[in-house]
PDBML (XML) file of the C-alpha atoms, coordinates in Angstrom:
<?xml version="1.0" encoding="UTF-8" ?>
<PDBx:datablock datablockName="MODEL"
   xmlns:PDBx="http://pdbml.pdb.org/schema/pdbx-v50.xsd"
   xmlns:xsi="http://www.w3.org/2001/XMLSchema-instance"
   xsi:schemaLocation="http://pdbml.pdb.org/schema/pdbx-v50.xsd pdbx-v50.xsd">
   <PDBx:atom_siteCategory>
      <PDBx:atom_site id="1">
         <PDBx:B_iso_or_equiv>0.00</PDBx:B_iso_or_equiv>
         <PDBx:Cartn_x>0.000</PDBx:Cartn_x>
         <PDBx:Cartn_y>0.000</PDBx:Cartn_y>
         <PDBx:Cartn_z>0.000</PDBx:Cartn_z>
         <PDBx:auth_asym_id>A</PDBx:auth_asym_id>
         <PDBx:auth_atom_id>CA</PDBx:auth_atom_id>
         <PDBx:auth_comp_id>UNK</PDBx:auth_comp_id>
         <PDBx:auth_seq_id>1</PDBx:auth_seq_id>
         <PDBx:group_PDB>ATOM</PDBx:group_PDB>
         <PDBx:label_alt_id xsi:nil="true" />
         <PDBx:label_asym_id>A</PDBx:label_asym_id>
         <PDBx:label_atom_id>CA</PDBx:label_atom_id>
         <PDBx:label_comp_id>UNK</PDBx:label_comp_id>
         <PDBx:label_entity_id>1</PDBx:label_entity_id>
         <PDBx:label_seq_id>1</PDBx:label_seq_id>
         <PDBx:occupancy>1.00</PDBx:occupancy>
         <PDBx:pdbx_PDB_model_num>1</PDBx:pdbx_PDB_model_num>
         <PDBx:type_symbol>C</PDBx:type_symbol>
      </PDBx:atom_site>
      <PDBx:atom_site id="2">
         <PDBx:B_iso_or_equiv>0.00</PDBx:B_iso_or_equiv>
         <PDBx:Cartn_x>2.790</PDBx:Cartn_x>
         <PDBx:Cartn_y>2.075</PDBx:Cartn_y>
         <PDBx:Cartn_z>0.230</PDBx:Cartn_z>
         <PDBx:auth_asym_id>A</PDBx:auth_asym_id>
         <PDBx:auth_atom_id>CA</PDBx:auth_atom_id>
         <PDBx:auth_comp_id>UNK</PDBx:auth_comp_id>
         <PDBx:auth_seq_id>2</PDBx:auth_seq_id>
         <PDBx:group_PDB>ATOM</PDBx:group_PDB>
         <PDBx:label_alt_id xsi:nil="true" />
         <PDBx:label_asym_id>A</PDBx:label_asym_id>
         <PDBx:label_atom_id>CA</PDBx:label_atom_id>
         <PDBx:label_comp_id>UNK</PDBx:label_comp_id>
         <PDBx:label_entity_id>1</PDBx:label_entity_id>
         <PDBx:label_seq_id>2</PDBx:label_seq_id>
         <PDBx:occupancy>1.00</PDBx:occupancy>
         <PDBx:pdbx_PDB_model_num>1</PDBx:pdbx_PDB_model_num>
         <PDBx:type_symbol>C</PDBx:type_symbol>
      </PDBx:atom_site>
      <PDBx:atom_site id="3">
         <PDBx:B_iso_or_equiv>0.00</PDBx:B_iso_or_equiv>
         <PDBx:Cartn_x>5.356</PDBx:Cartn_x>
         <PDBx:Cartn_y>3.823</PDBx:Cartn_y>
         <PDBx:Cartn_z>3.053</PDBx:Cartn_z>
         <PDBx:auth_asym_id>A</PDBx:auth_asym_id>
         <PDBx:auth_atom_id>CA</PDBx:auth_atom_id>
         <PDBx:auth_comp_id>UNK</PDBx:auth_comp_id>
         <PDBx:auth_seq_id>3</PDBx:auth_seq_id>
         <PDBx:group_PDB>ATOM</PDBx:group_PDB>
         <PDBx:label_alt_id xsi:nil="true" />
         <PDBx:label_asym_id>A</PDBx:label_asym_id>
         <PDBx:label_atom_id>CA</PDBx:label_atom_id>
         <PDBx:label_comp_id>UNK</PDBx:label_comp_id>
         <PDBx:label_entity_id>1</PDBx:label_entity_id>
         <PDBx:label_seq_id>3</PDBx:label_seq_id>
         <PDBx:occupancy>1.00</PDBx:occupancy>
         <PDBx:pdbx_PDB_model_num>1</PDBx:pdbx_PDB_model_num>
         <PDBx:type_symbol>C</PDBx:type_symbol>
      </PDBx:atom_site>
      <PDBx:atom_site id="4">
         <PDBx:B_iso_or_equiv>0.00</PDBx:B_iso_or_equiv>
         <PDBx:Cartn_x>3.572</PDBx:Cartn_x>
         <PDBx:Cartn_y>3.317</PDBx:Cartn_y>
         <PDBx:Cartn_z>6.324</PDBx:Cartn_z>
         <PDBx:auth_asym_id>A</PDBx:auth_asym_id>
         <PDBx:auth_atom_id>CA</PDBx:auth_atom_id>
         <PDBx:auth_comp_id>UNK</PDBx:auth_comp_id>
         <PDBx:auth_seq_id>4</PDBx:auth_seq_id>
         <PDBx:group_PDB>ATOM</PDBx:group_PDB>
         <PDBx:label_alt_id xsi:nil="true" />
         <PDBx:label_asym_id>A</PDBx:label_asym_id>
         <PDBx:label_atom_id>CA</PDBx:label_atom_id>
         <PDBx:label_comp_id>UNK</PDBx:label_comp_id>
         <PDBx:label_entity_id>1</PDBx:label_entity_id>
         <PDBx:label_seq_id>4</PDBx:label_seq_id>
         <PDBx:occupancy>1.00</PDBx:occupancy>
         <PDBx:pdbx_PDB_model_num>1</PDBx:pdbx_PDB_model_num>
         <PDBx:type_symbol>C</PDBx:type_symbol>
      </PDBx:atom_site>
      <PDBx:atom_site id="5">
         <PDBx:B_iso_or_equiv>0.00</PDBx:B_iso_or_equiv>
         <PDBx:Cartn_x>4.921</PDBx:Cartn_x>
         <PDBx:Cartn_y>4.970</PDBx:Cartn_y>
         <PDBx:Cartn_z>9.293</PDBx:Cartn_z>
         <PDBx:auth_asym_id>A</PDBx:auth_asym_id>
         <PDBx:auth_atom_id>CA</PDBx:auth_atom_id>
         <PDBx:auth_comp_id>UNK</PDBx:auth_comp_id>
         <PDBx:auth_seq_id>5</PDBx:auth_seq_id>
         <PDBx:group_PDB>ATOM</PDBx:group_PDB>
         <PDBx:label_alt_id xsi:nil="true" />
         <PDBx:label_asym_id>A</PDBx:label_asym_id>
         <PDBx:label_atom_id>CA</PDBx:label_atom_id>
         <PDBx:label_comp_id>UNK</PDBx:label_comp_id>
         <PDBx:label_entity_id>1</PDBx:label_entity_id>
         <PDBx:label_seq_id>5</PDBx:label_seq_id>
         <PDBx:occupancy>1.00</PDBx:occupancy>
         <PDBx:pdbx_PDB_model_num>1</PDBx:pdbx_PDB_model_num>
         <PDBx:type_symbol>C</PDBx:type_symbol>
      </PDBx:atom_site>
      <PDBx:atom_site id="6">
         <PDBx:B_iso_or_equiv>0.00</PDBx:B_iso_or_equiv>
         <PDBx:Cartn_x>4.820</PDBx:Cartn_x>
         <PDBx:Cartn_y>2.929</PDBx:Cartn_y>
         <PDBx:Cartn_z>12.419</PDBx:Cartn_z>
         <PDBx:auth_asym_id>A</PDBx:auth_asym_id>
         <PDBx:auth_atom_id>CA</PDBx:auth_atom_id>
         <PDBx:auth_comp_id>UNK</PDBx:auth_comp_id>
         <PDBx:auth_seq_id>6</PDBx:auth_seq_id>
         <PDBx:group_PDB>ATOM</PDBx:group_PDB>
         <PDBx:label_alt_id xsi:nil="true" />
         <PDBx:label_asym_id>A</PDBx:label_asym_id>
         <PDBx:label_atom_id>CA</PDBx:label_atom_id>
         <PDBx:label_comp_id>UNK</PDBx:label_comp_id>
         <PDBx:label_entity_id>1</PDBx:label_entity_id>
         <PDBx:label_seq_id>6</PDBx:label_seq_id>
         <PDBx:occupancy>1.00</PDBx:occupancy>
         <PDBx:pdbx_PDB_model_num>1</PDBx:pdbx_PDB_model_num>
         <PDBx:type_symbol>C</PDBx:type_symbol>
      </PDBx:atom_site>
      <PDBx:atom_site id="7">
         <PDBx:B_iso_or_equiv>0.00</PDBx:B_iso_or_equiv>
         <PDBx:Cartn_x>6.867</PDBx:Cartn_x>
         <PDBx:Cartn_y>5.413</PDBx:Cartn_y>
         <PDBx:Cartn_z>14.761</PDBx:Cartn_z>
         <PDBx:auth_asym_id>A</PDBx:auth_asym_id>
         <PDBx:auth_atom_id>CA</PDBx:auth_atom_id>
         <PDBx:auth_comp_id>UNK</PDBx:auth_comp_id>
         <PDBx:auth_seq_id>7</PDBx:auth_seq_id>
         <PDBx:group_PDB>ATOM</PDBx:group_PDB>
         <PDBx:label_alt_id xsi:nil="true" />
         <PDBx:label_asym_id>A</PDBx:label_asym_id>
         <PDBx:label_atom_id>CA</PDBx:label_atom_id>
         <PDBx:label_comp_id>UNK</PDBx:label_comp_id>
         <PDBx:label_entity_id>1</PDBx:label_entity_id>
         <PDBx:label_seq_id>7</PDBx:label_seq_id>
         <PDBx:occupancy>1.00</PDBx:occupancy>
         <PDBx:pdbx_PDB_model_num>1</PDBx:pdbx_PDB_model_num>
         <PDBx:type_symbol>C</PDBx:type_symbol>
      </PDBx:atom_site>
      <PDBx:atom_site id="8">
         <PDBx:B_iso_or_equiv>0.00</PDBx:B_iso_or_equiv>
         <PDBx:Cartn_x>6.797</PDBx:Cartn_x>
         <PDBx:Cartn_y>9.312</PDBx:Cartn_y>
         <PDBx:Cartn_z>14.517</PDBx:Cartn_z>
         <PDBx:auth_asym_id>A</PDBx:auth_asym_id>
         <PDBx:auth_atom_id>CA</PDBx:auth_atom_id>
         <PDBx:auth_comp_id>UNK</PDBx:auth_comp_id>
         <PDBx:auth_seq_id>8</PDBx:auth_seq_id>
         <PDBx:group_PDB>ATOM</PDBx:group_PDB>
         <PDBx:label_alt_id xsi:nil="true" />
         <PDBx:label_asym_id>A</PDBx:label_asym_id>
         <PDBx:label_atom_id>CA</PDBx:label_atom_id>
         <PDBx:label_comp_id>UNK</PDBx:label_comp_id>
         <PDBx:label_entity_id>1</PDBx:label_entity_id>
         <PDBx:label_seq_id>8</PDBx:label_seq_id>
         <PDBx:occupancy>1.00</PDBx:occupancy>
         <PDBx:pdbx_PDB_model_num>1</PDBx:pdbx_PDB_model_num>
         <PDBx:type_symbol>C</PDBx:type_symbol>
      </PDBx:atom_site>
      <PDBx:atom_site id="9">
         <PDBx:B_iso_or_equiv>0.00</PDBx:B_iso_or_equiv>
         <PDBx:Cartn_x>8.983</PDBx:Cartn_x>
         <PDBx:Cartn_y>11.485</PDBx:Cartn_y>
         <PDBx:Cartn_z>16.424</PDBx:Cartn_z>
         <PDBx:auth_asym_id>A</PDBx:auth_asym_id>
         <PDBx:auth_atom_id>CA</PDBx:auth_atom_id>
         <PDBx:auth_comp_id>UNK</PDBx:auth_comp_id>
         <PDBx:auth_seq_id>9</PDBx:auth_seq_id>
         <PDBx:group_PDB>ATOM</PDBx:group_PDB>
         <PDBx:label_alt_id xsi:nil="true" />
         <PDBx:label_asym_id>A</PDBx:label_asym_id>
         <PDBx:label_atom_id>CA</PDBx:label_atom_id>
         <PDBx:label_comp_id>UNK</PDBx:label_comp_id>
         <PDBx:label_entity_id>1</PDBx:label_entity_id>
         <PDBx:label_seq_id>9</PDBx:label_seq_id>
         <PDBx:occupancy>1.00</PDBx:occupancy>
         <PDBx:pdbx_PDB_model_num>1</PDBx:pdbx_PDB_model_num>
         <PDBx:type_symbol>C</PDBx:type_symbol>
      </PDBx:atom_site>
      <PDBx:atom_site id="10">
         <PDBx:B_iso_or_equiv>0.00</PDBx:B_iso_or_equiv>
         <PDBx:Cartn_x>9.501</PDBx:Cartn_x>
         <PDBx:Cartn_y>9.153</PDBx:Cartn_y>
         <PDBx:Cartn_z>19.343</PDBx:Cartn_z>
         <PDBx:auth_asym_id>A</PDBx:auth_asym_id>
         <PDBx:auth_atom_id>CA</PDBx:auth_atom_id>
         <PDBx:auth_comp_id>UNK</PDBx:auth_comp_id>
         <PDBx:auth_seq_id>10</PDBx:auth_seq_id>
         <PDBx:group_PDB>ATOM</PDBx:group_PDB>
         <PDBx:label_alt_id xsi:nil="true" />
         <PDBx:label_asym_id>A</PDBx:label_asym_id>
         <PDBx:label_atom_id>CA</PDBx:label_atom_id>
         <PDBx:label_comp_id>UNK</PDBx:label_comp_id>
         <PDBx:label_entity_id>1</PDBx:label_entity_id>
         <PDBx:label_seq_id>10</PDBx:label_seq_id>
         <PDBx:occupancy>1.00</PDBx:occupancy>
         <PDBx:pdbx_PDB_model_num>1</PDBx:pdbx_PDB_model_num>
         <PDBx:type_symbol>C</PDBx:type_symbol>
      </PDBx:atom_site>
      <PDBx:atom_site id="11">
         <PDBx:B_iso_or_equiv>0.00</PDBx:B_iso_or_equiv>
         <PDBx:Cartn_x>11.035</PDBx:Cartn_x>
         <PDBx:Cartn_y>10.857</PDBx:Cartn_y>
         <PDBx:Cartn_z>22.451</PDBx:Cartn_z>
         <PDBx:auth_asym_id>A</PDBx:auth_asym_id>
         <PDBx:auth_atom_id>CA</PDBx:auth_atom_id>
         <PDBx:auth_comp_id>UNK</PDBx:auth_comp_id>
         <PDBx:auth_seq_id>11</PDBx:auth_seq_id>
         <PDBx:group_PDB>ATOM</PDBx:group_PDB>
         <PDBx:label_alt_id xsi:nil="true" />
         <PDBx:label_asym_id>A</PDBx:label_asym_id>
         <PDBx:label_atom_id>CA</PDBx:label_atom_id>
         <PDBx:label_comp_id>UNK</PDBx:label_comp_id>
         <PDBx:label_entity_id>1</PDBx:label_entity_id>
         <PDBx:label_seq_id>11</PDBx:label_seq_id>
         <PDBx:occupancy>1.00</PDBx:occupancy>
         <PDBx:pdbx_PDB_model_num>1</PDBx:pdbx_PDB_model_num>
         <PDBx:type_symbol>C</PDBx:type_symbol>
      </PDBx:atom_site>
      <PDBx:atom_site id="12">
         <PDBx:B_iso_or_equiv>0.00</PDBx:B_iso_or_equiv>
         <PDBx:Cartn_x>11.831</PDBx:Cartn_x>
         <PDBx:Cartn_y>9.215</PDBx:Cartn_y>
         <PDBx:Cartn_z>25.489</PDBx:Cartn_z>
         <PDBx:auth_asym_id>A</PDBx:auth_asym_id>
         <PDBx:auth_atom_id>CA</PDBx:auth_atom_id>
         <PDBx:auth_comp_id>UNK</PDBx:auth_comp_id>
         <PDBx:auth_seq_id>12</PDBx:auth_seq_id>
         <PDBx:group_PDB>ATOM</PDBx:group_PDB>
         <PDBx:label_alt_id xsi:nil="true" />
         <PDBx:label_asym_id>A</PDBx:label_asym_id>
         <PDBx:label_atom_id>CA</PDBx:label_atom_id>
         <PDBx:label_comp_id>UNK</PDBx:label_comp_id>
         <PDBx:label_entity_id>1</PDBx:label_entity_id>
         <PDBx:label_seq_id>12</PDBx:label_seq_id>
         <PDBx:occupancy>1.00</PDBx:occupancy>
         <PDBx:pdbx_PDB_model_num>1</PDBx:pdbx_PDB_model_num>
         <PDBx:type_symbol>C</PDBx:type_symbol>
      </PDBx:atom_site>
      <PDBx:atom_site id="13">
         <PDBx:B_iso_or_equiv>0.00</PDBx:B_iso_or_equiv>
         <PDBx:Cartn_x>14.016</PDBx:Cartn_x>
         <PDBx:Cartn_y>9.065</PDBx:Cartn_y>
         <PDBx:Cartn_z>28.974</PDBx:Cartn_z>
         <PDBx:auth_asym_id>A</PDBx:auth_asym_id>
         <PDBx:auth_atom_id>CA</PDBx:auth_atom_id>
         <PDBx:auth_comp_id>UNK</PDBx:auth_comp_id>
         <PDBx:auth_seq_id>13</PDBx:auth_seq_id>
         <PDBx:group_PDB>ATOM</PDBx:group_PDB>
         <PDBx:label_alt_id xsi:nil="true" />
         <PDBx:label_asym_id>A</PDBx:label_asym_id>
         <PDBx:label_atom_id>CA</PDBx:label_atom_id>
         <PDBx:label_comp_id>UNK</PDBx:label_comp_id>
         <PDBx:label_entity_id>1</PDBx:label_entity_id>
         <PDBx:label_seq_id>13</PDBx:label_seq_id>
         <PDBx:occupancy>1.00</PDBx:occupancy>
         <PDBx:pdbx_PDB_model_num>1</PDBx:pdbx_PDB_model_num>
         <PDBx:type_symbol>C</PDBx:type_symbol>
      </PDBx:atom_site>
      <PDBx:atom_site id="14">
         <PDBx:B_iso_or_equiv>0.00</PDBx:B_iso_or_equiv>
         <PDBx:Cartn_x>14.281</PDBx:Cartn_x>
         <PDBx:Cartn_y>6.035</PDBx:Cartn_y>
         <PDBx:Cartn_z>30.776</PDBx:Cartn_z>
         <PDBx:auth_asym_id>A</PDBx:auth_asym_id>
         <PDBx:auth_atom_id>CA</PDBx:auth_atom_id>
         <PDBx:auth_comp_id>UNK</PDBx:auth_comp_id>
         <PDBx:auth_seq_id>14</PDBx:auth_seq_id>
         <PDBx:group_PDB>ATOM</PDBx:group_PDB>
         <PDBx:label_alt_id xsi:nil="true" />
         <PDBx:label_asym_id>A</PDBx:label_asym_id>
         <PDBx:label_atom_id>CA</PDBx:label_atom_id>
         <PDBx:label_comp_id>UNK</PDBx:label_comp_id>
         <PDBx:label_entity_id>1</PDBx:label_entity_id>
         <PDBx:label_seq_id>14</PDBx:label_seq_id>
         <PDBx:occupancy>1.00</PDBx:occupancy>
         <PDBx:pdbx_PDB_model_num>1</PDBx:pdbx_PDB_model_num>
         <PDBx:type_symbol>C</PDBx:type_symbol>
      </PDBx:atom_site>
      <PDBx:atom_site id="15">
         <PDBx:B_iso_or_equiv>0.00</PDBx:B_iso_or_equiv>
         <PDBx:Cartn_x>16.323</PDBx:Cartn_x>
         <PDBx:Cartn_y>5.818</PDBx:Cartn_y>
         <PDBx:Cartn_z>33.656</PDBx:Cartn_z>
         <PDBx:auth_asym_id>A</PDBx:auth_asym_id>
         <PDBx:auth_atom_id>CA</PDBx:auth_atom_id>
         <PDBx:auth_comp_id>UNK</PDBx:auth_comp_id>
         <PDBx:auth_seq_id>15</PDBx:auth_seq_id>
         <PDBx:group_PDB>ATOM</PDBx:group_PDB>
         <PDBx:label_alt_id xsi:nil="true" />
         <PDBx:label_asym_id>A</PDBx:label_asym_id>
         <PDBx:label_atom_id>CA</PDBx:label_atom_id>
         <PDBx:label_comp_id>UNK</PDBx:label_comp_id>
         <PDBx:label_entity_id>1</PDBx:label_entity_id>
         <PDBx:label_seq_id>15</PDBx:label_seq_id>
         <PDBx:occupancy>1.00</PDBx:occupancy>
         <PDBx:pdbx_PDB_model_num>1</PDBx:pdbx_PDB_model_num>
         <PDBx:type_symbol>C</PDBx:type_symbol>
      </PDBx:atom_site>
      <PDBx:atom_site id="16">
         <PDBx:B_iso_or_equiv>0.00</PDBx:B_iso_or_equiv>
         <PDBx:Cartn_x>18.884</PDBx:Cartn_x>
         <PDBx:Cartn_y>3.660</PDBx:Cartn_y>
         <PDBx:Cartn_z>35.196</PDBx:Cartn_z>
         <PDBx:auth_asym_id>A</PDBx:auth_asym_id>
         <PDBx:auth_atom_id>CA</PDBx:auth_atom_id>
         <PDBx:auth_comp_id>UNK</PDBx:auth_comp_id>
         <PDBx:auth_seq_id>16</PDBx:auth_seq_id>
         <PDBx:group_PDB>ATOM</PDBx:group_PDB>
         <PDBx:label_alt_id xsi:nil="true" />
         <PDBx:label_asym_id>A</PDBx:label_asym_id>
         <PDBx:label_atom_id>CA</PDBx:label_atom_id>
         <PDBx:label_comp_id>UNK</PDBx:label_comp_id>
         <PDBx:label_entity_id>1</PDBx:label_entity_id>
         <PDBx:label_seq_id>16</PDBx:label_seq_id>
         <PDBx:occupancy>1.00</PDBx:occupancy>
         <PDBx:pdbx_PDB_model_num>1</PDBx:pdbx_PDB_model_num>
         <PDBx:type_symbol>C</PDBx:type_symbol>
      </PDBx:atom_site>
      <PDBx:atom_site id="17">
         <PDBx:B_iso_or_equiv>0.00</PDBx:B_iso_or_equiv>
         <PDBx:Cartn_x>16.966</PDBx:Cartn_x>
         <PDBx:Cartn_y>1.061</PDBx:Cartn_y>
         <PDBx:Cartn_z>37.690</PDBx:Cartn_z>
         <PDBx:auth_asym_id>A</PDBx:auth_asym_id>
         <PDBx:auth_atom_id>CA</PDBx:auth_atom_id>
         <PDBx:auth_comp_id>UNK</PDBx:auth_comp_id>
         <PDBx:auth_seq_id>17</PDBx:auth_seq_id>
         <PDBx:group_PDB>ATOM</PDBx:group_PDB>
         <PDBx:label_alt_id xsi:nil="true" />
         <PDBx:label_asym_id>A</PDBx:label_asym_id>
         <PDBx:label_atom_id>CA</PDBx:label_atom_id>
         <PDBx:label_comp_id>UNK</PDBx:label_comp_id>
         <PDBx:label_entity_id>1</PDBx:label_entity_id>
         <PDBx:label_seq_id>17</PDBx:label_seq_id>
         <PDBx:occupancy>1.00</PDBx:occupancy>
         <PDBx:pdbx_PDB_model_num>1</PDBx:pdbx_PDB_model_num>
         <PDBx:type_symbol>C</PDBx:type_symbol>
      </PDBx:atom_site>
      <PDBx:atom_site id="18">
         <PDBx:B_iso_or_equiv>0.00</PDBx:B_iso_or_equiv>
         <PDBx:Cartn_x>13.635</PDBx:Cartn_x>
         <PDBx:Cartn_y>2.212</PDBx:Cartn_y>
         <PDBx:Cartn_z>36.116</PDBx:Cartn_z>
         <PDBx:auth_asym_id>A</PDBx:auth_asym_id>
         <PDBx:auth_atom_id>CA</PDBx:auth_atom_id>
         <PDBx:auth_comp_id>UNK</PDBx:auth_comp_id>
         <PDBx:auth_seq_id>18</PDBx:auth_seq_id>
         <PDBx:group_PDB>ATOM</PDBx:group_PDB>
         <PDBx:label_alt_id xsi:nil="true" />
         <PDBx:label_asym_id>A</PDBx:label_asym_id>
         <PDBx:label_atom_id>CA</PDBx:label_atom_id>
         <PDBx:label_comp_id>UNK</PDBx:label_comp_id>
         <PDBx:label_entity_id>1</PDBx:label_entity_id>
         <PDBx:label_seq_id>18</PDBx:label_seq_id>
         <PDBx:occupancy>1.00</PDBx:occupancy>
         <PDBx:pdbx_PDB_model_num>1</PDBx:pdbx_PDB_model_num>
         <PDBx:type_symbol>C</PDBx:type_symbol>
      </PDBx:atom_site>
      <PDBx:atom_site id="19">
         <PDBx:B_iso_or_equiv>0.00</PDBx:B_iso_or_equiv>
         <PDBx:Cartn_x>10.928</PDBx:Cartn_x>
         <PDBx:Cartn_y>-0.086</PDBx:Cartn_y>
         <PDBx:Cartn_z>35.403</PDBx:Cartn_z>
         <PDBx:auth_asym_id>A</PDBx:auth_asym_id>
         <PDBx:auth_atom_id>CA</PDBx:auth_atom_id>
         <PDBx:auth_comp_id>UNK</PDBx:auth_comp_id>
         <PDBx:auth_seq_id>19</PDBx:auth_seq_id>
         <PDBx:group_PDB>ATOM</PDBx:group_PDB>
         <PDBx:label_alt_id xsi:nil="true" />
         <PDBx:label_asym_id>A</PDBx:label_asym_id>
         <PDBx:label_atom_id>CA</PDBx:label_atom_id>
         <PDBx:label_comp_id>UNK</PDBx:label_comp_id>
         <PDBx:label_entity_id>1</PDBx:label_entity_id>
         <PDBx:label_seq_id>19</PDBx:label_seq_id>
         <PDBx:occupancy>1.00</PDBx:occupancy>
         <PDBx:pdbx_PDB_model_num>1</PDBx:pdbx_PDB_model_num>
         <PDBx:type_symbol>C</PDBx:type_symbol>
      </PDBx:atom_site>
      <PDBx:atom_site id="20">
         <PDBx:B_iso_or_equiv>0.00</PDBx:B_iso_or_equiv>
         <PDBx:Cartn_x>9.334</PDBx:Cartn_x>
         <PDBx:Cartn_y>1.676</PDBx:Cartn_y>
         <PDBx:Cartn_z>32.410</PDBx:Cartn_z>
         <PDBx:auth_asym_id>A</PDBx:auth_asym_id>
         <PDBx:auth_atom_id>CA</PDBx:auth_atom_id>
         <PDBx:auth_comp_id>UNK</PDBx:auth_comp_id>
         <PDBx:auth_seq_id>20</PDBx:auth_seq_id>
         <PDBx:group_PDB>ATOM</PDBx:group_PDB>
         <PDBx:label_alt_id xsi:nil="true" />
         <PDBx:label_asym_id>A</PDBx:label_asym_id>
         <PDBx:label_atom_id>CA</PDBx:label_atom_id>
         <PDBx:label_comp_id>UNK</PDBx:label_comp_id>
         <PDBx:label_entity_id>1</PDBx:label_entity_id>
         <PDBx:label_seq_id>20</PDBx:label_seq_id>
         <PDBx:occupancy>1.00</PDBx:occupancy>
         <PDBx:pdbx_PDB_model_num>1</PDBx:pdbx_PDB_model_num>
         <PDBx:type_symbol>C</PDBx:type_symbol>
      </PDBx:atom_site>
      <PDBx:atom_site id="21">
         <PDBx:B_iso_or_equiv>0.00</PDBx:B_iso_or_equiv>
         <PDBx:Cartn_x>5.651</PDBx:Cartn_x>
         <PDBx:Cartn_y>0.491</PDBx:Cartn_y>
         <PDBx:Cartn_z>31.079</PDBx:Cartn_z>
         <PDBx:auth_asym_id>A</PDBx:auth_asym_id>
         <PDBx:auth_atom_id>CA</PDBx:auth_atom_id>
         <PDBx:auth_comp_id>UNK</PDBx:auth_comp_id>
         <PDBx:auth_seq_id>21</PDBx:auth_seq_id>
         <PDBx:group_PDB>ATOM</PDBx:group_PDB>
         <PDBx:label_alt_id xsi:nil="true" />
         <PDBx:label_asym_id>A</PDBx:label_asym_id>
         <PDBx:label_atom_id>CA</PDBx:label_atom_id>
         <PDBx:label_comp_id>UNK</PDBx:label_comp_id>
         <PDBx:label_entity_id>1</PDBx:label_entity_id>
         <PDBx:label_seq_id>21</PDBx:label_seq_id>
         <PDBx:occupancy>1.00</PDBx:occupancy>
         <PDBx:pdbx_PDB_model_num>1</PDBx:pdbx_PDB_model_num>
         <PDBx:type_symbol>C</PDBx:type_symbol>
      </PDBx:atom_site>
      <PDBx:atom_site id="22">
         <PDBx:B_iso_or_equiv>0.00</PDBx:B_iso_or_equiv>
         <PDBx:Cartn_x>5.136</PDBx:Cartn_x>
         <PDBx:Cartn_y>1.125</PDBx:Cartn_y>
         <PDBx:Cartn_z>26.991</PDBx:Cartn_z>
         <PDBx:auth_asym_id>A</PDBx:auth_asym_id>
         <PDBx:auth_atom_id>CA</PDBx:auth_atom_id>
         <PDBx:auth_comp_id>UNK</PDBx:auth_comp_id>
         <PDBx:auth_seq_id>22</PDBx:auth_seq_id>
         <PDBx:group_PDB>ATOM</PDBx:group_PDB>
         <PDBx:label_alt_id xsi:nil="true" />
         <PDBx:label_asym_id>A</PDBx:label_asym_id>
         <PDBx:label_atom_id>CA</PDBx:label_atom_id>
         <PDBx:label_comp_id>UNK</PDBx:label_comp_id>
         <PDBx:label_entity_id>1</PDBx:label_entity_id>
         <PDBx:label_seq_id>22</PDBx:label_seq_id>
         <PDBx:occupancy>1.00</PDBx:occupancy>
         <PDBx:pdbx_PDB_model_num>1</PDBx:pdbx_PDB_model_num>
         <PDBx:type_symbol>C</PDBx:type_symbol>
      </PDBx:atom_site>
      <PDBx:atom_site id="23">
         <PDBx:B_iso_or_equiv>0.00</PDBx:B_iso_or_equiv>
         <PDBx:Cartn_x>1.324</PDBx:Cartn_x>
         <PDBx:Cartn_y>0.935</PDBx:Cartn_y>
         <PDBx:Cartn_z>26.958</PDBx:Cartn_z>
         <PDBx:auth_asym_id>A</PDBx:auth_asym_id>
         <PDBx:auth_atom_id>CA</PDBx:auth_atom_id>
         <PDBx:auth_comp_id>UNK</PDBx:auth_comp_id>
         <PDBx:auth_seq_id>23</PDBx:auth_seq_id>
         <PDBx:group_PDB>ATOM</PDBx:group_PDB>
         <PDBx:label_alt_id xsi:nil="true" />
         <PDBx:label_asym_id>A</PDBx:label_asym_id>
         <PDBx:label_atom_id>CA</PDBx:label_atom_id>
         <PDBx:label_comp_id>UNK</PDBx:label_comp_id>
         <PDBx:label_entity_id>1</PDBx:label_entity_id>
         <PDBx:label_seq_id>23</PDBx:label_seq_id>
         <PDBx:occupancy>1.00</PDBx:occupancy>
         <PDBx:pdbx_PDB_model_num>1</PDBx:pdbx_PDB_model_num>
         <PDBx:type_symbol>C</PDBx:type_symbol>
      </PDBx:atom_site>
      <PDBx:atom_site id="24">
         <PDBx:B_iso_or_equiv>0.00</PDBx:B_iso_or_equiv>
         <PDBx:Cartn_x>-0.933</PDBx:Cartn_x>
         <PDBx:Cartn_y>0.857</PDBx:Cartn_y>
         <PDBx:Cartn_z>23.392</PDBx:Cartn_z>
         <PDBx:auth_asym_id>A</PDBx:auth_asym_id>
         <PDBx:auth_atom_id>CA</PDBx:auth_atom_id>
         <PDBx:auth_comp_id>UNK</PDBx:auth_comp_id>
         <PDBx:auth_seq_id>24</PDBx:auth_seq_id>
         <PDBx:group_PDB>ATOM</PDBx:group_PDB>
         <PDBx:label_alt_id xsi:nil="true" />
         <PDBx:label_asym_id>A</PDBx:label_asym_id>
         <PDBx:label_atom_id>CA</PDBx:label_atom_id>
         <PDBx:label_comp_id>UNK</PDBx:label_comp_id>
         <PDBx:label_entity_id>1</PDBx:label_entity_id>
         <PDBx:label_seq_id>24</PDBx:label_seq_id>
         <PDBx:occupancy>1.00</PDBx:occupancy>
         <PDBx:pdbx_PDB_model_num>1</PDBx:pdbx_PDB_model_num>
         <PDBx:type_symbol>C</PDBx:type_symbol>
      </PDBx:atom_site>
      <PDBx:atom_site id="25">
         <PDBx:B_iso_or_equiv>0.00</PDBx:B_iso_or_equiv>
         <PDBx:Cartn_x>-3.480</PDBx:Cartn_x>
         <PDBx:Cartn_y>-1.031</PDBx:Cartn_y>
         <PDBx:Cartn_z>21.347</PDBx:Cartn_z>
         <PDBx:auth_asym_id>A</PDBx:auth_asym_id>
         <PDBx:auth_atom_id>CA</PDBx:auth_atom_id>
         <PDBx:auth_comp_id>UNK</PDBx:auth_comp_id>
         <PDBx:auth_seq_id>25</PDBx:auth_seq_id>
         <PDBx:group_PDB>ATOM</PDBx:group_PDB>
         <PDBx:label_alt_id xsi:nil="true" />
         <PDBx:label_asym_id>A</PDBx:label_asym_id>
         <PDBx:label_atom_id>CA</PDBx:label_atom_id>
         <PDBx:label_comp_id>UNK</PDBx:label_comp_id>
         <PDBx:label_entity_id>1</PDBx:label_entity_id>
         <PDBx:label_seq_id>25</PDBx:label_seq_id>
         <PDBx:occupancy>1.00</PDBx:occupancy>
         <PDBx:pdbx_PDB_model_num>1</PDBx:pdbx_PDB_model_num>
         <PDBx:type_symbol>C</PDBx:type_symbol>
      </PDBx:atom_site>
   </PDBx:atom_siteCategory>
</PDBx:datablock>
């Protein structure tokens, strides 16, 4: 179908000793 973008612009800190949740449909 043609160029699909699955990430835009993605900005993100995660740090040390973190426990970091990524939540989405």
């Amino acid at each position: 179908s043609g160029t699909v973008e699955a990430l835009r612009d993605i900005n993100l800190t995660i740090e040390k000793g973190d426990i970091f949740g990524i939540i989405g449909l």
